[in-house]
C-alpha atoms as a PDB file:
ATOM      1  CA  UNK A   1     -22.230  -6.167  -3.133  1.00  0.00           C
ATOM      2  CA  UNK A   2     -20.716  -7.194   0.148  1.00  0.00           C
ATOM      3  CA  UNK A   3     -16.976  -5.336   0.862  1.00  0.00           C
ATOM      4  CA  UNK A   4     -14.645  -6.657   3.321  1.00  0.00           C
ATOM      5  CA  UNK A   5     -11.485  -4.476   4.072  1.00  0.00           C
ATOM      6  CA  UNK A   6      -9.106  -6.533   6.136  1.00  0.00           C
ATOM      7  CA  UNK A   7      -6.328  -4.703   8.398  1.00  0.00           C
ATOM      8  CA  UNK A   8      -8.243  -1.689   7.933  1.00  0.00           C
ATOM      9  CA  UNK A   9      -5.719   0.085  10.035  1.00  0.00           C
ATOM     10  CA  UNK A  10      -3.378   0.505   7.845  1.00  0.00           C
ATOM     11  CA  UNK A  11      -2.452   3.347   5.355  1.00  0.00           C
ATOM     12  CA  UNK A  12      -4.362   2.401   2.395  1.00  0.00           C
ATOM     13  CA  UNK A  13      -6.768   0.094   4.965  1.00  0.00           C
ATOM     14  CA  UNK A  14      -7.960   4.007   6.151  1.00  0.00           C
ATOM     15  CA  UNK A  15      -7.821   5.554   2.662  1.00  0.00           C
ATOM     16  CA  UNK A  16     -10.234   2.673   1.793  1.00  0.00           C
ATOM     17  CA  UNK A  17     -12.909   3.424   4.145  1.00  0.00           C
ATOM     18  CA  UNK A  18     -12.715   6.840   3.671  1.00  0.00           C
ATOM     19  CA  UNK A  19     -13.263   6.432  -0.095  1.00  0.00           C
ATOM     20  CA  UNK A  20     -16.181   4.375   0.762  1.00  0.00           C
ATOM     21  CA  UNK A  21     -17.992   6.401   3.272  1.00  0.00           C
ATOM     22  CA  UNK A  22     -17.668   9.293   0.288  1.00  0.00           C
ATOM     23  CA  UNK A  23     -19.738   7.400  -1.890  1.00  0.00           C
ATOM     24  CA  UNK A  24     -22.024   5.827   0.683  1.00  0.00           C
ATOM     25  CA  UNK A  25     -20.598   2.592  -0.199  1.00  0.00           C
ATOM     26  CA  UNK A  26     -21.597  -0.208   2.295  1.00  0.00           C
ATOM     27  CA  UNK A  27     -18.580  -2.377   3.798  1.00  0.00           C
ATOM     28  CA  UNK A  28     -16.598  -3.955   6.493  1.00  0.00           C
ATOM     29  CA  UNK A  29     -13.873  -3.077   7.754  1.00  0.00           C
ATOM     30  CA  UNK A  30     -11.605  -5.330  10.297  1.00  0.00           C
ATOM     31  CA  UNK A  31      -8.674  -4.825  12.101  1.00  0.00           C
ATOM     32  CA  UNK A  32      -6.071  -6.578  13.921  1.00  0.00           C
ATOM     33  CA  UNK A  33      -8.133  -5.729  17.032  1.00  0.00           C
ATOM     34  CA  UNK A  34     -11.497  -7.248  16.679  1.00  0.00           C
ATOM     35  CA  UNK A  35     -10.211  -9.888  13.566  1.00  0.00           C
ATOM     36  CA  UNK A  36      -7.705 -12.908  14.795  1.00  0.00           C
ATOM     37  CA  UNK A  37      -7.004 -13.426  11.047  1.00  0.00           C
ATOM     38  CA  UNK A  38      -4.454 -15.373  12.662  1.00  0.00           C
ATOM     39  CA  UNK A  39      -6.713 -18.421  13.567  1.00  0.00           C
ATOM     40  CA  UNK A  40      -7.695 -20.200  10.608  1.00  0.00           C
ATOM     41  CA  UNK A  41     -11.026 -21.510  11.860  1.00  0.00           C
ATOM     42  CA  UNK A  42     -12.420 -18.544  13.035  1.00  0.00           C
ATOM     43  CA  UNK A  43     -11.042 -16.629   9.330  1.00  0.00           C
ATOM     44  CA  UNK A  44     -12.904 -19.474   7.676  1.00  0.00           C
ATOM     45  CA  UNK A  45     -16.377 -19.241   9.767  1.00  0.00           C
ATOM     46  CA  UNK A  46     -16.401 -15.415   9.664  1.00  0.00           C
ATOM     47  CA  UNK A  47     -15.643 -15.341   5.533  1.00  0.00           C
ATOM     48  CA  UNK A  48     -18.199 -18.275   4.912  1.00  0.00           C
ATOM     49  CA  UNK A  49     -20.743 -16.660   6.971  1.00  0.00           C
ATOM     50  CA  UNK A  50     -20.713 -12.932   6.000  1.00  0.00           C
ATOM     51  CA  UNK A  51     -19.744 -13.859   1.947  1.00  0.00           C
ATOM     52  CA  UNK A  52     -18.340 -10.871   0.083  1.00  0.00           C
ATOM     53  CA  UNK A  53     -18.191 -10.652  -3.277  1.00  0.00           C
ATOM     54  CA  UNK A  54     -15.004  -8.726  -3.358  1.00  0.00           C
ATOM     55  CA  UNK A  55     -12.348  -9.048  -0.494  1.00  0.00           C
ATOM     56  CA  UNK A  56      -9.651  -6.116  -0.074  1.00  0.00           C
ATOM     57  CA  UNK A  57      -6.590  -7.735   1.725  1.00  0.00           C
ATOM     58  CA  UNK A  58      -4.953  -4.286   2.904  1.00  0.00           C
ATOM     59  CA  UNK A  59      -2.030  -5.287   4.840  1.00  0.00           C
ATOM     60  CA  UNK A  60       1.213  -3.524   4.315  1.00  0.00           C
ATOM     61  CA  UNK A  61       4.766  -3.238   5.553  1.00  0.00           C
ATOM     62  CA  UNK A  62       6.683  -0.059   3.976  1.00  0.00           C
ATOM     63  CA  UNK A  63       9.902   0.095   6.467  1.00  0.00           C
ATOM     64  CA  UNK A  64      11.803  -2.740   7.477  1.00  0.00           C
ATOM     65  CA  UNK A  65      12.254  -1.151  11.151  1.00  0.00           C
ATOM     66  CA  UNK A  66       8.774  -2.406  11.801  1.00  0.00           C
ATOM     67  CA  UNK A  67       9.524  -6.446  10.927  1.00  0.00           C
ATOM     68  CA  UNK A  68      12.823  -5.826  13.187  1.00  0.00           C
ATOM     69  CA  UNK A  69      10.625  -4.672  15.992  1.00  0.00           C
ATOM     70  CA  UNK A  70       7.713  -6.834  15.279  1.00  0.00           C
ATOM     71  CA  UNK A  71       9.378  -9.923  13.292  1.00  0.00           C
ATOM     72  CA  UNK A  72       7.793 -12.783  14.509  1.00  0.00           C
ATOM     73  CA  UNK A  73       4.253 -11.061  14.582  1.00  0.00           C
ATOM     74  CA  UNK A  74       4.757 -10.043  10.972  1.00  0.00           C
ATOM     75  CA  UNK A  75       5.834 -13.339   9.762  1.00  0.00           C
ATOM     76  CA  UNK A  76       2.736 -14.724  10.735  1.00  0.00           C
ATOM     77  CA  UNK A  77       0.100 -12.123   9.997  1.00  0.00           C
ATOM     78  CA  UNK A  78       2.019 -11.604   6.493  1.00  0.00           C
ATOM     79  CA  UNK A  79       2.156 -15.171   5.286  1.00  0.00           C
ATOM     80  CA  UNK A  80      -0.396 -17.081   7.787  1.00  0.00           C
ATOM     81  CA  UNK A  81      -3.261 -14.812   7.464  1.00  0.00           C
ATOM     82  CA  UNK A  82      -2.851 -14.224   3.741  1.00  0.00           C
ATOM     83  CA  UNK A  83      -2.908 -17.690   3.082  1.00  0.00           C
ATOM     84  CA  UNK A  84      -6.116 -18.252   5.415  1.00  0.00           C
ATOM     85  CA  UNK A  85      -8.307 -15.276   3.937  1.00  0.00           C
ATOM     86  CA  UNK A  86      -7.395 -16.161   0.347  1.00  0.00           C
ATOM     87  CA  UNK A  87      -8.000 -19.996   1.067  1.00  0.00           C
ATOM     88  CA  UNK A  88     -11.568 -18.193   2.583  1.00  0.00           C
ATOM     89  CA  UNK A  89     -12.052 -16.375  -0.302  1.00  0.00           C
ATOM     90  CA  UNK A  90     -11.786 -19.440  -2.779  1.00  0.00           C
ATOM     91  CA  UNK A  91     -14.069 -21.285  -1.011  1.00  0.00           C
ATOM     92  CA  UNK A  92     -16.866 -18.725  -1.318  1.00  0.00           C
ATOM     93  CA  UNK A  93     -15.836 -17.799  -4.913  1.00  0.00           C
ATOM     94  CA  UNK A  94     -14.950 -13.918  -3.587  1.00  0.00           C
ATOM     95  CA  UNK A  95     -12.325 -11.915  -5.335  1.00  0.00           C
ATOM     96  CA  UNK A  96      -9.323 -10.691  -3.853  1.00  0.00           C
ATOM     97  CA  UNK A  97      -7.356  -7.865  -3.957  1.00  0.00           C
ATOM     98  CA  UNK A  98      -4.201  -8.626  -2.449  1.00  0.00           C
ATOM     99  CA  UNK A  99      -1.581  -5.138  -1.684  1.00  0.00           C
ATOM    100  CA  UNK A 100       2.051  -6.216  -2.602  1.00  0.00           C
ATOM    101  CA  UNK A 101       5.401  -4.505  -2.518  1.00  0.00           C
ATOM    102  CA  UNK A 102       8.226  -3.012  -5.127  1.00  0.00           C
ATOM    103  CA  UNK A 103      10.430  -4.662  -2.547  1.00  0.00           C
ATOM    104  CA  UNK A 104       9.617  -8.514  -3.934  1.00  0.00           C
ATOM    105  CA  UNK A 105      12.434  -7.469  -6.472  1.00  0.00           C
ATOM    106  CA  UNK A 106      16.174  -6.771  -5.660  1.00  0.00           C
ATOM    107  CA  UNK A 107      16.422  -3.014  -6.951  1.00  0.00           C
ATOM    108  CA  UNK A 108      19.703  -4.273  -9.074  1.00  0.00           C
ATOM    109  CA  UNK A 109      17.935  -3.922 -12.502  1.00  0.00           C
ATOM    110  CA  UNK A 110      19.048  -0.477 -14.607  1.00  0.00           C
ATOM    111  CA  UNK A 111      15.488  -0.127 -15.804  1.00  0.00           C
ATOM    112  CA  UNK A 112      12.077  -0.633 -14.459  1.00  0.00           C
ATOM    113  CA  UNK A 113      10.144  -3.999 -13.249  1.00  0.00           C
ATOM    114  CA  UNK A 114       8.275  -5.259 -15.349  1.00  0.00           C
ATOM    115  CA  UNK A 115       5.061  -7.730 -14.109  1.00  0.00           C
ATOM    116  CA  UNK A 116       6.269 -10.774 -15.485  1.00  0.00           C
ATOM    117  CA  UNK A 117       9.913 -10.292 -14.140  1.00  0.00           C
ATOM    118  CA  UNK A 118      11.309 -12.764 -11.140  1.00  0.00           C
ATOM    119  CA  UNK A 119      11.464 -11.453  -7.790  1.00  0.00           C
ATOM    120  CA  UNK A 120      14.064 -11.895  -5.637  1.00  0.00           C
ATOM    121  CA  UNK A 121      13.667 -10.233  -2.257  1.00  0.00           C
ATOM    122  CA  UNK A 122      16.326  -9.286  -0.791  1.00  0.00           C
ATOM    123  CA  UNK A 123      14.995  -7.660   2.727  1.00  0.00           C
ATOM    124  CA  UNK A 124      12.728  -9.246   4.749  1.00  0.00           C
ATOM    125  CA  UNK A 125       9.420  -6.777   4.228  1.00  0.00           C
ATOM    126  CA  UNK A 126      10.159  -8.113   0.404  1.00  0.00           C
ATOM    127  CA  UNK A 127      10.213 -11.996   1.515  1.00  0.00           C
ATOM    128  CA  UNK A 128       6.968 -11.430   2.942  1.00  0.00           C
ATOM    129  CA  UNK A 129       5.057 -10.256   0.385  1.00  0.00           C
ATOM    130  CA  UNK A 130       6.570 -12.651  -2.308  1.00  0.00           C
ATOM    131  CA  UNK A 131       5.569 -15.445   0.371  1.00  0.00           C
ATOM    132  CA  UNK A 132       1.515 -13.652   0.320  1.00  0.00           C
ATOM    133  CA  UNK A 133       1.560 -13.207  -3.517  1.00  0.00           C
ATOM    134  CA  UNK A 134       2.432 -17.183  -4.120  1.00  0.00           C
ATOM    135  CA  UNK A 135      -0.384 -17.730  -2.128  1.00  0.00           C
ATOM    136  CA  UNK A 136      -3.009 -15.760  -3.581  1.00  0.00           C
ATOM    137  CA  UNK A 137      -2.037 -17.054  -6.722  1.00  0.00           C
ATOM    138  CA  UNK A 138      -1.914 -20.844  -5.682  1.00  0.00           C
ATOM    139  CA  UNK A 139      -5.725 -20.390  -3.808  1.00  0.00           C
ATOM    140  CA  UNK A 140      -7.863 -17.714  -5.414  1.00  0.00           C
ATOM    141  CA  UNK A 141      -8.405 -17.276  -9.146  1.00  0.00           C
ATOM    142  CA  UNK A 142     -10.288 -13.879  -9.286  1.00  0.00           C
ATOM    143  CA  UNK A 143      -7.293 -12.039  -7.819  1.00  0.00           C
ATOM    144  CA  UNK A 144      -5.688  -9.001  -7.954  1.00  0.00           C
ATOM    145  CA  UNK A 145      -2.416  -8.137  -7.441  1.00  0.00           C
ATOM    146  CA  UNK A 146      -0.583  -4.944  -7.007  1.00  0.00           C
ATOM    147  CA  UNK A 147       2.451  -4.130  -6.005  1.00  0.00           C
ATOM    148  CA  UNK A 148       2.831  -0.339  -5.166  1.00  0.00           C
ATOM    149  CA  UNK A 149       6.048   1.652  -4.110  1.00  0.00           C
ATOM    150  CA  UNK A 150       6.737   3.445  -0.522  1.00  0.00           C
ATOM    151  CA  UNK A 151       3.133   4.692   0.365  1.00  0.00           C
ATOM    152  CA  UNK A 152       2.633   8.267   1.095  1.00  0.00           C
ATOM    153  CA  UNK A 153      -0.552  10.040   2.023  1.00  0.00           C
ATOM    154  CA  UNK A 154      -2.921  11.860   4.654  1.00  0.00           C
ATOM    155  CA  UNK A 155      -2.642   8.435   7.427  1.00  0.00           C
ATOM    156  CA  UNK A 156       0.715   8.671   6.885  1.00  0.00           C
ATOM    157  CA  UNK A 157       2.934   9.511  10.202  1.00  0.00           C
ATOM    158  CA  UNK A 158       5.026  11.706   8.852  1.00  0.00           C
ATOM    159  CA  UNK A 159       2.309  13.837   6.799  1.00  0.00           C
ATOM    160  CA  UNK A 160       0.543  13.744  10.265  1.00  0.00           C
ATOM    161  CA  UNK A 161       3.431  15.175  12.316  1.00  0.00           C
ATOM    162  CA  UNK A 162       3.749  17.793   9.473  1.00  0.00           C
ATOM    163  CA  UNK A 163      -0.276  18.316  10.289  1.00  0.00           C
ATOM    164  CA  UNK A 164       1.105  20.992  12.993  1.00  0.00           C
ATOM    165  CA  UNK A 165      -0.164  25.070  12.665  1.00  0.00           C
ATOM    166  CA  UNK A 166       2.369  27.251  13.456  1.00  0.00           C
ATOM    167  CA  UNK A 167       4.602  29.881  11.837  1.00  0.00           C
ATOM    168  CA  UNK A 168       7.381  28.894  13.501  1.00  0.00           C
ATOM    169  CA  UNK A 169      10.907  27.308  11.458  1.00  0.00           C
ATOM    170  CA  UNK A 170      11.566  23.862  12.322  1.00  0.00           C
ATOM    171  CA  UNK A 171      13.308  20.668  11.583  1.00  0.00           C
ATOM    172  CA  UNK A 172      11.961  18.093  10.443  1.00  0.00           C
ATOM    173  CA  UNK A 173      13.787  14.255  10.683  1.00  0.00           C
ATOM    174  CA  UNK A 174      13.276  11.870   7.977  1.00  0.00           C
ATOM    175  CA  UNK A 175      14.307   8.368   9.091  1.00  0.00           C
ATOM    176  CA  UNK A 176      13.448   6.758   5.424  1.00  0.00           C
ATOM    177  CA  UNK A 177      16.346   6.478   2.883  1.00  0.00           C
ATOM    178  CA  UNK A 178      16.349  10.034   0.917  1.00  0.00           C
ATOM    179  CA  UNK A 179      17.295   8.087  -2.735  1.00  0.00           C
ATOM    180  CA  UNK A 180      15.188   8.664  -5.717  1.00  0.00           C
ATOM    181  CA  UNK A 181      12.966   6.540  -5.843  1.00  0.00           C
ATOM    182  CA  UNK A 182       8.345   6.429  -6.880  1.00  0.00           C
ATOM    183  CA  UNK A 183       5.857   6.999  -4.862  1.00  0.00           C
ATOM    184  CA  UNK A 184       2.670   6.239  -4.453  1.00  0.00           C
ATOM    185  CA  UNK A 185      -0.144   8.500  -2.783  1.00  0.00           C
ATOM    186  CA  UNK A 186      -2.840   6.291  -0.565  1.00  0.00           C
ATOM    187  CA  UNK A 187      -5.707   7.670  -2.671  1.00  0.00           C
ATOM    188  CA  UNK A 188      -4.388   6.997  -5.832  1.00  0.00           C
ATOM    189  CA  UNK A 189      -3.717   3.394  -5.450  1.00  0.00           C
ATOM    190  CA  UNK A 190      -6.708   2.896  -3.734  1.00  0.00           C
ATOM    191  CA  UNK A 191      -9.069   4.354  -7.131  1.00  0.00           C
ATOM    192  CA  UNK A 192      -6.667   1.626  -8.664  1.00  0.00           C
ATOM    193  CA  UNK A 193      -7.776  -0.536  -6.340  1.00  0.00           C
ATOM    194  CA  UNK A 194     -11.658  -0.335  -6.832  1.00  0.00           C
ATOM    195  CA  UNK A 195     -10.901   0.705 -10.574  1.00  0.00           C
ATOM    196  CA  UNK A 196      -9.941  -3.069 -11.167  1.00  0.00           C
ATOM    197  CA  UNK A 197     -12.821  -4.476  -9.466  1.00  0.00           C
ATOM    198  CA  UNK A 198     -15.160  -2.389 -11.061  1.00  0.00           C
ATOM    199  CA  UNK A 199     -13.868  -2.487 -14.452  1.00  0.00           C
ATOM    200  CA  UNK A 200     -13.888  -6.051 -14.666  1.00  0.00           C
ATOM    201  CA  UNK A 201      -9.722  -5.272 -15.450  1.00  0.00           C
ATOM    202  CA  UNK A 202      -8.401  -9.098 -16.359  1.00  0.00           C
ATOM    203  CA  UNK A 203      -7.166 -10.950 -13.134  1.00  0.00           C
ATOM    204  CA  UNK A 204      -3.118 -10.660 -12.378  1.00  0.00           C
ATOM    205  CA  UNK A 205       0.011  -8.813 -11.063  1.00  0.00           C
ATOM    206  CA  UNK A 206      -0.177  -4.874 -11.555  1.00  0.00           C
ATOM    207  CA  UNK A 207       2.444  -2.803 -10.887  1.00  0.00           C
ATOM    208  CA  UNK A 208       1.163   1.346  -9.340  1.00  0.00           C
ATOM    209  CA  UNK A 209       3.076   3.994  -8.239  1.00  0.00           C
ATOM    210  CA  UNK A 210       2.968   7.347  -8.892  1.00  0.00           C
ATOM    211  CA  UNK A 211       4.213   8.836 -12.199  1.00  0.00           C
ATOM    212  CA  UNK A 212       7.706  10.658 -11.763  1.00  0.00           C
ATOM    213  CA  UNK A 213      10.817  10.153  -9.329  1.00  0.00           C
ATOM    214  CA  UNK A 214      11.743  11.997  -5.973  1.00  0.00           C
ATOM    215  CA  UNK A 215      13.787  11.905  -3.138  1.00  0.00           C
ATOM    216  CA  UNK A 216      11.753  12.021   0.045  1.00  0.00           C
ATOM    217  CA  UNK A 217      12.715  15.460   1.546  1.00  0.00           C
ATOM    218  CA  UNK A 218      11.581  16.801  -2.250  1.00  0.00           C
ATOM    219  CA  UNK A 219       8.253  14.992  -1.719  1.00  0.00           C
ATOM    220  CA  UNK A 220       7.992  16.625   1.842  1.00  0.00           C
ATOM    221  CA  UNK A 221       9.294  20.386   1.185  1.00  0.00           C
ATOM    222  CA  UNK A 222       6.699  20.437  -1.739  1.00  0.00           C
ATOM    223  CA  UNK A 223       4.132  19.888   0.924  1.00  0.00           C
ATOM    224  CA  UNK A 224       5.224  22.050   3.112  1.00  0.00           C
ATOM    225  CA  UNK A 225       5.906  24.825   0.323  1.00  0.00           C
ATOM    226  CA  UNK A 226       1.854  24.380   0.154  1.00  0.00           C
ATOM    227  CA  UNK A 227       1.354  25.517   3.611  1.00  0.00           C
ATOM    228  CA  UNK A 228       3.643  28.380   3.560  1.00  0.00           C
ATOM    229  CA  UNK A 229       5.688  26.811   6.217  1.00  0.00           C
ATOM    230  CA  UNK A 230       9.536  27.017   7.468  1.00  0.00           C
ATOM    231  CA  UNK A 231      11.018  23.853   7.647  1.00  0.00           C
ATOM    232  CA  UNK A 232      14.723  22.385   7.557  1.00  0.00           C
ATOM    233  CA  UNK A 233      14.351  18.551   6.570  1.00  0.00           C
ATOM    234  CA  UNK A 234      17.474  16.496   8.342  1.00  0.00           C
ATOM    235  CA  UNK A 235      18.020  13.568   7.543  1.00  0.00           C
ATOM    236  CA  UNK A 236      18.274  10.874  10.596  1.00  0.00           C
ATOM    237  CA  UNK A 237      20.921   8.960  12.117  1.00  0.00           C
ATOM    238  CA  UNK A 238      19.174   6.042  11.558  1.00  0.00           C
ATOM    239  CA  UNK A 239      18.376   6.743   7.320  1.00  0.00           C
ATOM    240  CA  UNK A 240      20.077   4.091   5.032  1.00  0.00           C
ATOM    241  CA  UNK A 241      20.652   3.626   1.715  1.00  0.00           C
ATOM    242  CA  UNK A 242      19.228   1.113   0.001  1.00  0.00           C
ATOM    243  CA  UNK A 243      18.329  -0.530  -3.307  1.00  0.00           C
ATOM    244  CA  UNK A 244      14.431   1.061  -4.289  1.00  0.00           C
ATOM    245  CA  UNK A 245      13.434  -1.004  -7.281  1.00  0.00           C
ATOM    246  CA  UNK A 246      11.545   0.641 -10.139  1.00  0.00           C
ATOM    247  CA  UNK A 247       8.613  -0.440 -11.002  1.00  0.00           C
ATOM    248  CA  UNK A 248       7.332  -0.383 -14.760  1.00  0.00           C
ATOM    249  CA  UNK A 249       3.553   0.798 -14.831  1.00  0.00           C
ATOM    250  CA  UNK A 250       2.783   0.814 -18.037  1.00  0.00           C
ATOM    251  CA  UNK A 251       0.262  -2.270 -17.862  1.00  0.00           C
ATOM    252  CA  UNK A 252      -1.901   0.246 -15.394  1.00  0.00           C
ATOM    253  CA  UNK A 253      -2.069   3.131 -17.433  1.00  0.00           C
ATOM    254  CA  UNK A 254      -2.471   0.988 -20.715  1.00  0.00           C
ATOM    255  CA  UNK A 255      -6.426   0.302 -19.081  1.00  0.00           C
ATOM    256  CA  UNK A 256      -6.955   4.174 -19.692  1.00  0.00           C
ATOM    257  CA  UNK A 257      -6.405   5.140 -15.482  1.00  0.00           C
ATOM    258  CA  UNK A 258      -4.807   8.431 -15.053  1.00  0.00           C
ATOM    259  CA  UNK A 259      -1.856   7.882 -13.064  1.00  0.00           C
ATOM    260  CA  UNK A 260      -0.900  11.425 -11.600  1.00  0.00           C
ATOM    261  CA  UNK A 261       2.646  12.323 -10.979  1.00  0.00           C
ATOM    262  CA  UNK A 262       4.203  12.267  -7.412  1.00  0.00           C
ATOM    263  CA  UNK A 263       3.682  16.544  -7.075  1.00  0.00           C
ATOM    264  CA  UNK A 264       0.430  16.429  -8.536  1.00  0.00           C
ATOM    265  CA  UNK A 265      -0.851  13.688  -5.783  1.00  0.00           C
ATOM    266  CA  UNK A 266       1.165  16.141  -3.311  1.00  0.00           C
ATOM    267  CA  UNK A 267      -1.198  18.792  -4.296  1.00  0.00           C
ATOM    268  CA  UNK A 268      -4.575  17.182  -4.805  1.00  0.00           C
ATOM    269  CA  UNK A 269      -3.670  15.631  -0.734  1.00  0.00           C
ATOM    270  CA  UNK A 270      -3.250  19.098   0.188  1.00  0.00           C
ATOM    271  CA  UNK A 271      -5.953  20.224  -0.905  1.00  0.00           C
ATOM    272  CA  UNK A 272      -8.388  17.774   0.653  1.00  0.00           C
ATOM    273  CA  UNK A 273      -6.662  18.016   3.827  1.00  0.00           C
ATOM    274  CA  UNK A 274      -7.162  21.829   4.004  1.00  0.00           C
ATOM    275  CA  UNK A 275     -10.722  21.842   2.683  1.00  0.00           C
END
C-alpha cells in the first residue's frame, strides 16, 4: 500500500510518521517545503504519478493567532490545496483522510456535537475547515473525516518548552484560553486515524477527542507533576475566552476503539518521552 502524509510538519503530520517508522510502515511524507500543494497542476501530476491507495491530508490550524499572522497564506493552503489533493485523490480512486476542527461549530450548544449537527463557524480557523470538509465531501467518496479538539502532544510547542531538565521553580505562560474544554493527544487521534483505514470503518464525519474535560493549566501541571518539577502556570496577557464546542464521540467509541481520557494520554506521552 502506497501512504502519502501531506503537511507532514504539523502536529499530528509528525505523530504520523513516527507511528509509521515504529511499524516499518513504508510512506511519504510532504511538507510545505518540498510540496507546492498550492499549484494545482503540479498536485495533480505528483498524485497521478506516485498513486496511493490511502492519502492522509494532515493540515491543521489549532489557534487563531496563526491565521491573524498568516491569513492570506492559510486561506489558500486551507481551502485551495484541500480542494486540489482531494480532486487528486478522486481521480486515482485513493482514500482520504481529511483532519477537521471542533471549531466548524459555534460552541453555543449546552450539550455535545453531534456528527450530523450544522456547523456554523464562528472564527476564522473554523471557516476554514468547514470550507475543506465541503470539499472532500463534494470530490472524494472514500473519505474520512474527523474533527478533533485542541491537539496536545510530544510536537507540541508548549510540551517542548516544558522538555527543559532542571530543578529549578519556574513560570510557565499559557497564551491558550484556560476554559474547560477536550483534548485530544497527537497519538491517539492518529491510531484513530489508521484505525479507520484499516478497519474498513464506513466512510463519513467522526468526531475524536479525548475522553474527559480540563482546563489547560490542569492538563499541563499533570505533566509536570510527572517529572517532579516546580512550576507556576500564568496565564498570558494575550489568553481569551472563548466558546470551545463539545464534541459528542460516541460514534468513535461505538467501533470498539479505546478512547483514553485526557490524564491517561498525559501519562502514556510521558512515558514515551522519558523512555
Amino acid at each position: 500500500m502506497t501512504i502519502l502524509i501531506t503537511d507532514s510538519e504539523s502536529q499530528i503530520g509528525k505523530e504520523l510518521q513516527n507511528y509509521f517508522r515504529e511499524r516499518k510502515i513504508e510512506f511519504l511524507a510532504t511538507d510545505k517545503i518540498n510540496f507546492d500543494a498550492t499549484n494545482e497542476i503540479l498536485v495533480n501530476q505528483f498524485i497521478e504519478d506516485l498513486k496511493p491507495e490511502i492519502i492522509y491530508h494532515c493540515t491543521e490550524y489549532t489557534c487563531d493567532d496563526i491565521l491573524i499572522n498568516h491569513l492570506q497564506y492559510s486561506e489558500s493552503y486551507h481551502i485551495d490545496t484541500t480542494r486540489y489533493i482531494a480532486s487528486a485523490a478522486s481521480r486515482i480512486g485513493a482514500k482520504m483522510v481529511y483532519l477537521s476542527s471542533s471549531f466548524v461549530f459555534d460552541g453555543q450548544k449546552e450539550i455535545p456535537y453531534l456528527v450530523d449537527d450544522m456547523p456554523n463557524p464562528q472564527c476564522k480557523s473554523g471557516m476554514l475547515a468547514y470550507e475543506g470538509e465541503l470539499a472532500v465531501r463534494e470530490l472524494v467518496e472514500c473519505a474520512y473525516i474527523i474533527r478533533t479538539s485542541t491537539v496536545f502532544g510530544e510536537y507540541d510547542p508548549l510540551f517542548q518548552d516544558l522538555s527543559f531538565e532542571s530543578t529549578e521553580p519556574r513560570e510557565v505562560f499559557i497564551d491558550l484560553p484556560n476554559t474547560v474544554q477536550q483534548y485530544t493527544w497527537s497519538k491517539s487521534v492518529v491510531e484513530f486515524m489508521v484505525f479507520l483505514v484499516e478497519n474498513g470503518a464506513d466512510y463519513g464525519v467522526y468526531h475524536f477527542a479525548n475522553r474527559e474535560l480540563c482546563k489547560k493549566d490542569e492538563l499541563v501541571q499533570t505533566y509536570l507533576s510527572m517529572r517532579n518539577m516546580s512550576v507556576e502556570i500564568v496565564n498570558s496577557e494575550n489568553a481569551h475566552d472563548d466558546e470551545f464546542p463539545i464534541l459528542d464521540i460516541s460514534k468513535s467509541e461505538n467501533l470498539s476503539f479505546y478512547i483514553p481520557t485526557w490524564k491517561e494520554s498525559v501519562m502514556n506521552m510521558w512515558k514515551e518521552i522519558s523512555d
